[in-house]
C-alpha atoms as a PDB file:
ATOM      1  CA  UNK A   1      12.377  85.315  98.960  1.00  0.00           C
ATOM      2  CA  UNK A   2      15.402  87.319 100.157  1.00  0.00           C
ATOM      3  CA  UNK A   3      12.864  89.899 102.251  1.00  0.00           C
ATOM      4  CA  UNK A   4      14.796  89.173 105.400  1.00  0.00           C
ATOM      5  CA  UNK A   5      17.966  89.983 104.023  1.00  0.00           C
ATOM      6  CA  UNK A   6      16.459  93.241 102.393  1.00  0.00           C
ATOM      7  CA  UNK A   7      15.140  94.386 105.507  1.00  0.00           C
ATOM      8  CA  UNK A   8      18.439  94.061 107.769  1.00  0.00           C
ATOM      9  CA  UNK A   9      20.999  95.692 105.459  1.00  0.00           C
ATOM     10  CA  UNK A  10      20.908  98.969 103.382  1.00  0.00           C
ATOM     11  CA  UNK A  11      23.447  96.984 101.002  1.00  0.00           C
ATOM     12  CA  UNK A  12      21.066  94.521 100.142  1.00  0.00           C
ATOM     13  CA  UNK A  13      18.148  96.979  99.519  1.00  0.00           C
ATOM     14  CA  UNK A  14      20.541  98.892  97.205  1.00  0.00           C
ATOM     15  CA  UNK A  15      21.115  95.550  95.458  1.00  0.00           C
ATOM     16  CA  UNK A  16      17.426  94.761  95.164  1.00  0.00           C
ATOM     17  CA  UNK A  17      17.123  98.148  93.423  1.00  0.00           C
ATOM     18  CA  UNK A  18      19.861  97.892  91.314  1.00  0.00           C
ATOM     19  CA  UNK A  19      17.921  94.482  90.241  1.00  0.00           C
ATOM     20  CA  UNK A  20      14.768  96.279  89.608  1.00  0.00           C
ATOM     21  CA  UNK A  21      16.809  99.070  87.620  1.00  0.00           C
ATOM     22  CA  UNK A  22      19.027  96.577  85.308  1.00  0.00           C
ATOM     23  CA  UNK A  23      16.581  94.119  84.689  1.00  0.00           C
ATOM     24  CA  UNK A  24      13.151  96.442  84.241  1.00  0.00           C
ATOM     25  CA  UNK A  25      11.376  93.834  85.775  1.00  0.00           C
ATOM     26  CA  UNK A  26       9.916  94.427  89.931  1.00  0.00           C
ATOM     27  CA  UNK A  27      12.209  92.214  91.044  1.00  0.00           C
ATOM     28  CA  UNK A  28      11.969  93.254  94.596  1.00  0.00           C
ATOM     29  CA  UNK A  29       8.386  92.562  94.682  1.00  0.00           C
ATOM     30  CA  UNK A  30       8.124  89.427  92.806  1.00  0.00           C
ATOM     31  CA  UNK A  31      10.555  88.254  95.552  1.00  0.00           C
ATOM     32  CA  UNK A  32       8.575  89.752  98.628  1.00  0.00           C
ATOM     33  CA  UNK A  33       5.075  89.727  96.927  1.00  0.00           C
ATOM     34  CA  UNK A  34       4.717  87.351  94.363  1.00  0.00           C
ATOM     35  CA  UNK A  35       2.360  85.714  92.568  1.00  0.00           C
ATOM     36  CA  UNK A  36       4.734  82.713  92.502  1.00  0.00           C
ATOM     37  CA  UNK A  37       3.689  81.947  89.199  1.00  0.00           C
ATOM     38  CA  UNK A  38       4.930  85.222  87.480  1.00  0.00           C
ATOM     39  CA  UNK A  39       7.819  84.737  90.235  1.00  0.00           C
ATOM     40  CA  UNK A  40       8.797  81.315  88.655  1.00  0.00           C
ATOM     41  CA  UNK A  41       8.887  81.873  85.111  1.00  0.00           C
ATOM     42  CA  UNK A  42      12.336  81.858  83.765  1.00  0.00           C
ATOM     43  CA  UNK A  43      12.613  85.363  82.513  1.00  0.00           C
ATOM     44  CA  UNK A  44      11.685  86.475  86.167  1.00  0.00           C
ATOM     45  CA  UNK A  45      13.427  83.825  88.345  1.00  0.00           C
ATOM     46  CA  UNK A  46      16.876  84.446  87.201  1.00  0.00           C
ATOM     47  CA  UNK A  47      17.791  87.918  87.968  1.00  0.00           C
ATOM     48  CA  UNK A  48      15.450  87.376  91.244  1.00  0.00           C
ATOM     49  CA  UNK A  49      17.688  83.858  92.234  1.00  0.00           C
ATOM     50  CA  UNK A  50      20.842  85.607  91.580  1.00  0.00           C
ATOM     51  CA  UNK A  51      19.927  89.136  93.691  1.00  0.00           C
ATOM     52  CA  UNK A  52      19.089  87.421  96.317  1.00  0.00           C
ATOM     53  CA  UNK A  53      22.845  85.082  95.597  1.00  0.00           C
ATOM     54  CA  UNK A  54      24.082  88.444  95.684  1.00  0.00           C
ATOM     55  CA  UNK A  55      22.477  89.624  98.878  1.00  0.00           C
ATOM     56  CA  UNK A  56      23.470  86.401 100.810  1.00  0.00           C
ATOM     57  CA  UNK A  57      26.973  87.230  99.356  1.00  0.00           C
ATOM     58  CA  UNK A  58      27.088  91.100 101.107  1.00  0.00           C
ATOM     59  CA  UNK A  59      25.478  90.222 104.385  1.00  0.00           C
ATOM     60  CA  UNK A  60      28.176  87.460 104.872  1.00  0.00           C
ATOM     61  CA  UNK A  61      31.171  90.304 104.079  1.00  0.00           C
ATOM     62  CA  UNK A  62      29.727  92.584 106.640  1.00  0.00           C
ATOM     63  CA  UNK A  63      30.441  90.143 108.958  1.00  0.00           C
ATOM     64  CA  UNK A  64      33.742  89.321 108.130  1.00  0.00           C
ATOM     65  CA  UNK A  65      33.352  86.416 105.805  1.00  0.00           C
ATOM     66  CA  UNK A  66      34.513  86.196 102.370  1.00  0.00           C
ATOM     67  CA  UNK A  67      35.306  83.620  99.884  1.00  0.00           C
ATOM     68  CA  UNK A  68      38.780  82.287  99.478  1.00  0.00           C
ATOM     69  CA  UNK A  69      37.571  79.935  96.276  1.00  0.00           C
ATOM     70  CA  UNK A  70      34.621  80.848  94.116  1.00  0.00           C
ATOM     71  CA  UNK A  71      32.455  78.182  92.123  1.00  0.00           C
ATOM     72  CA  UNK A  72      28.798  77.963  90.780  1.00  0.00           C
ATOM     73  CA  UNK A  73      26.865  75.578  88.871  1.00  0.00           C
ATOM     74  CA  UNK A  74      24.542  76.740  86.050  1.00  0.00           C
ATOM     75  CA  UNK A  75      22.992  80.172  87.541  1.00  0.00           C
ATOM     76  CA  UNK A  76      25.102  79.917  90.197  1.00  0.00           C
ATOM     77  CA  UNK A  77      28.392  80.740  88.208  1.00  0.00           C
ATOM     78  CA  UNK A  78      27.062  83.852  87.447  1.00  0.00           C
ATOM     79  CA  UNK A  79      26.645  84.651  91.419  1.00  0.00           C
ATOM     80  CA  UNK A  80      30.252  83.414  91.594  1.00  0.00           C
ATOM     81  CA  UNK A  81      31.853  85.053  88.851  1.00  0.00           C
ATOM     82  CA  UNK A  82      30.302  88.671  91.160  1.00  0.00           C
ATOM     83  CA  UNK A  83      31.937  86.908  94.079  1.00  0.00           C
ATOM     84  CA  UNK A  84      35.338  86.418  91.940  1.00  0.00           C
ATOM     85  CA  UNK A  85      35.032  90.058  91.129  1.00  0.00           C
ATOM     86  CA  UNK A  86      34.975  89.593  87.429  1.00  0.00           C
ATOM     87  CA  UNK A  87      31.535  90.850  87.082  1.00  0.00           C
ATOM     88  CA  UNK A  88      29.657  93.981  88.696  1.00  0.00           C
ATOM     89  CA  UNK A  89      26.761  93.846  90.595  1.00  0.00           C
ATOM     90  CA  UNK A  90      25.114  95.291  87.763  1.00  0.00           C
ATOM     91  CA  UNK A  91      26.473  93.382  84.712  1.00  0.00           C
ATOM     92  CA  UNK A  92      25.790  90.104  86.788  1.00  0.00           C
ATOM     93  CA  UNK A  93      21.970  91.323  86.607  1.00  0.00           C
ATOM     94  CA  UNK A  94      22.142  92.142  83.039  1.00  0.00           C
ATOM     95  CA  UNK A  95      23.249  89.057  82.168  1.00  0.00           C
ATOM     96  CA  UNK A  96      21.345  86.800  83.995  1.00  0.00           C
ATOM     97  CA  UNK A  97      18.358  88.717  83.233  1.00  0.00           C
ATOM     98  CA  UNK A  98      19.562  88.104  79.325  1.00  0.00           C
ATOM     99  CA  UNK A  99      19.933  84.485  80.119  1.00  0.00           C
ATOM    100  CA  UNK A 100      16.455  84.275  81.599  1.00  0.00           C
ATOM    101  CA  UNK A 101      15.365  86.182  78.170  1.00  0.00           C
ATOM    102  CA  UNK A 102      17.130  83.756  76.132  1.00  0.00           C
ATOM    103  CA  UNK A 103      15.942  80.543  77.550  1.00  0.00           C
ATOM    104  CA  UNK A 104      12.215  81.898  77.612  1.00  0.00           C
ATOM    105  CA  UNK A 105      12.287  82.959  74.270  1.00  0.00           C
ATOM    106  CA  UNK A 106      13.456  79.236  73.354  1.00  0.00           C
ATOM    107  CA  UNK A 107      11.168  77.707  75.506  1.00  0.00           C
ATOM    108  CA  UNK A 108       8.720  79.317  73.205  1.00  0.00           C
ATOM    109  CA  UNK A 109      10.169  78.081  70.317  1.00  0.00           C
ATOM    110  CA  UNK A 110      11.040  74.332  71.285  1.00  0.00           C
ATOM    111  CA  UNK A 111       8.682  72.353  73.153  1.00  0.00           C
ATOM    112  CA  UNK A 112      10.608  70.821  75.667  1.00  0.00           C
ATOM    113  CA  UNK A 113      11.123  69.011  79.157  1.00  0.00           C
ATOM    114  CA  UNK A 114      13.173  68.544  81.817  1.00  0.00           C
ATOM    115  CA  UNK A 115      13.170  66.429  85.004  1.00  0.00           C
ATOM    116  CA  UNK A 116      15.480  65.701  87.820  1.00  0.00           C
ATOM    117  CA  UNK A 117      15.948  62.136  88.442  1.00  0.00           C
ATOM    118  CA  UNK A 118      17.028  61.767  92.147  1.00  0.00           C
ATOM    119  CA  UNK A 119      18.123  57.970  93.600  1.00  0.00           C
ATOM    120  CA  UNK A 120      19.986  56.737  90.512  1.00  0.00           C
ATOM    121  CA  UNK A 121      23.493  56.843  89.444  1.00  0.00           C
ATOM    122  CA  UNK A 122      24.527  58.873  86.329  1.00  0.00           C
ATOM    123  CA  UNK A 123      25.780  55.242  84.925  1.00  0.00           C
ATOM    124  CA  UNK A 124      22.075  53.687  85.897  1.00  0.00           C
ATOM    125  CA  UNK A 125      20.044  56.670  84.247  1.00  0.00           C
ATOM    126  CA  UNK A 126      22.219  56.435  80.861  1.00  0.00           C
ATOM    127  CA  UNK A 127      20.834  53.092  79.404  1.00  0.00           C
ATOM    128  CA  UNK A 128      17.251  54.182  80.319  1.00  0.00           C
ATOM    129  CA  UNK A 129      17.674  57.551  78.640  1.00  0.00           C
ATOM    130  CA  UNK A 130      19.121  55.554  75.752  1.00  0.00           C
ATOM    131  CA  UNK A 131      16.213  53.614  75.443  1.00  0.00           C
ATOM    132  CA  UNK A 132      13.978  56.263  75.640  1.00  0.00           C
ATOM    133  CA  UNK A 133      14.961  57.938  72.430  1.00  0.00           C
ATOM    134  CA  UNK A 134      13.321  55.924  70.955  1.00  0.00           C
ATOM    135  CA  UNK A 135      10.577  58.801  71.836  1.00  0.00           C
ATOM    136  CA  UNK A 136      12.400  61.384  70.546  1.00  0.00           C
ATOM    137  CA  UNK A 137      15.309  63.114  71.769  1.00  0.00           C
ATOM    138  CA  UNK A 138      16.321  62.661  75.392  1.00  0.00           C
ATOM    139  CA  UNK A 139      19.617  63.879  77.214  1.00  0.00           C
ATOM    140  CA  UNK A 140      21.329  64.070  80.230  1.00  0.00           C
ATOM    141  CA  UNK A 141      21.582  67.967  81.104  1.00  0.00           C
ATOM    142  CA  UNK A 142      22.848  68.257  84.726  1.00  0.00           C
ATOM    143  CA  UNK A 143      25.331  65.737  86.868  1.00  0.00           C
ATOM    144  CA  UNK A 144      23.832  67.615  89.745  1.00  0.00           C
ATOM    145  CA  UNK A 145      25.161  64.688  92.688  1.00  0.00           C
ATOM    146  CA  UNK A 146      26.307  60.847  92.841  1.00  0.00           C
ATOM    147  CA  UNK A 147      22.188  60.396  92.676  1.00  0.00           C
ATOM    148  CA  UNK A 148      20.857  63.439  91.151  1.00  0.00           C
ATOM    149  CA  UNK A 149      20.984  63.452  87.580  1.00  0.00           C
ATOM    150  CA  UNK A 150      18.760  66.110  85.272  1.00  0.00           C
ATOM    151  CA  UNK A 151      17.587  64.981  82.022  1.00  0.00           C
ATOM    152  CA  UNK A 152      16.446  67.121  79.113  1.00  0.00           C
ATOM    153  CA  UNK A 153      14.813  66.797  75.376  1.00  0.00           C
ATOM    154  CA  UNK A 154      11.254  66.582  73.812  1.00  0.00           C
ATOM    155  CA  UNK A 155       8.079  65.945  76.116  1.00  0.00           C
ATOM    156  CA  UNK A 156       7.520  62.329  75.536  1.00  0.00           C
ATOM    157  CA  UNK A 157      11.103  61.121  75.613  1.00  0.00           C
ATOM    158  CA  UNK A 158      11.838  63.166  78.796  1.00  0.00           C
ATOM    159  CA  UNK A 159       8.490  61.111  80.579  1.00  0.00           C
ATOM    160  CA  UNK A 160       9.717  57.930  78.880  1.00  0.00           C
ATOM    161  CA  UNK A 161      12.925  58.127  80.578  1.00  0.00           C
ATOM    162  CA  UNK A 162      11.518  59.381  83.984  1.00  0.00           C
ATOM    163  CA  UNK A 163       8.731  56.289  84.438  1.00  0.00           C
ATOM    164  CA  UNK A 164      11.681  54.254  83.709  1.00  0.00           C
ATOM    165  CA  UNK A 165      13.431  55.832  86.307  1.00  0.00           C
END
């Protein structure tokens, strides 16, 4: 992930290290190397979405292009908050990689589920996430799209929900 941006731009490599620095995780070679699986976990996947957010972000400015409006949507504000020029390079990493810490550490803690239910409406998913608590506890997390909805809570009220679905 990201390899073909590290490999055409000295910016992006010194991003990539700068991940690997911050973070104390091998970022660059989870994201060129794998295993997936360590690549995937949370604590790992953050920092190594968001370099590579960041990398996208500097090859597009050598070329001329730069944002006029910055937004982002759960990691991705992070990525745009850099792009804003709130945050450093660096202190994006730091947090992100804290976030990633955070929600691994409560993953731990709290069994839990999520799923992304894609072809229903927000105001179609809500009854059947209703009636699922009746399994436990069972939210709506993410308005990702008109027909992409994620839903959060405790195992067994997350796959109620979703066979409804």
């Amino acid at each position: 992930m990201g390899q073909d941006l590290f490999q055409a731009a000295n910016d992006v490599k010194a991003l990539f290290a700068a991940a690997d620095q911050v973070s104390g995780l091998p970022i660059s070679q989870l994201c060129f190397e794998g295993p997936m699986d360590a690549l995937t976990q949370t604590v790992n996947l953050q920092p190594a979405i968001t370099v590579v957010n960041l990398a996208c972000l500097s090859v597009l400015e050598k070329k001329g292009l730069r944002p006029q409006v910055c937004a982002g949507h759960s990691l991705g504000e992070y990525s745009a908050l850099y792009a804003a020029g709130v945050v450093s390079a660096a202190d994006c990493i730091r947090l992100v990689h804290k976030r990633g810490q955070l929600m691994h550490r409560e993953a731990t803690r709290n069994q839990g589920a999520m799923s992304a239910i894609v072809g229903l409406s927000i105001d179609q998913l809500k009854p059947l996430v209703a009636e699922a608590s009746g399994k436990g506890i069972v939210a709506v997390a993410n308005h990702n799209s008109a027909d992409q909805v994620v839903i959060t809570g405790e195992p067994a009220a997350v796959q109620a929900a979703g066979e409804a679905a």
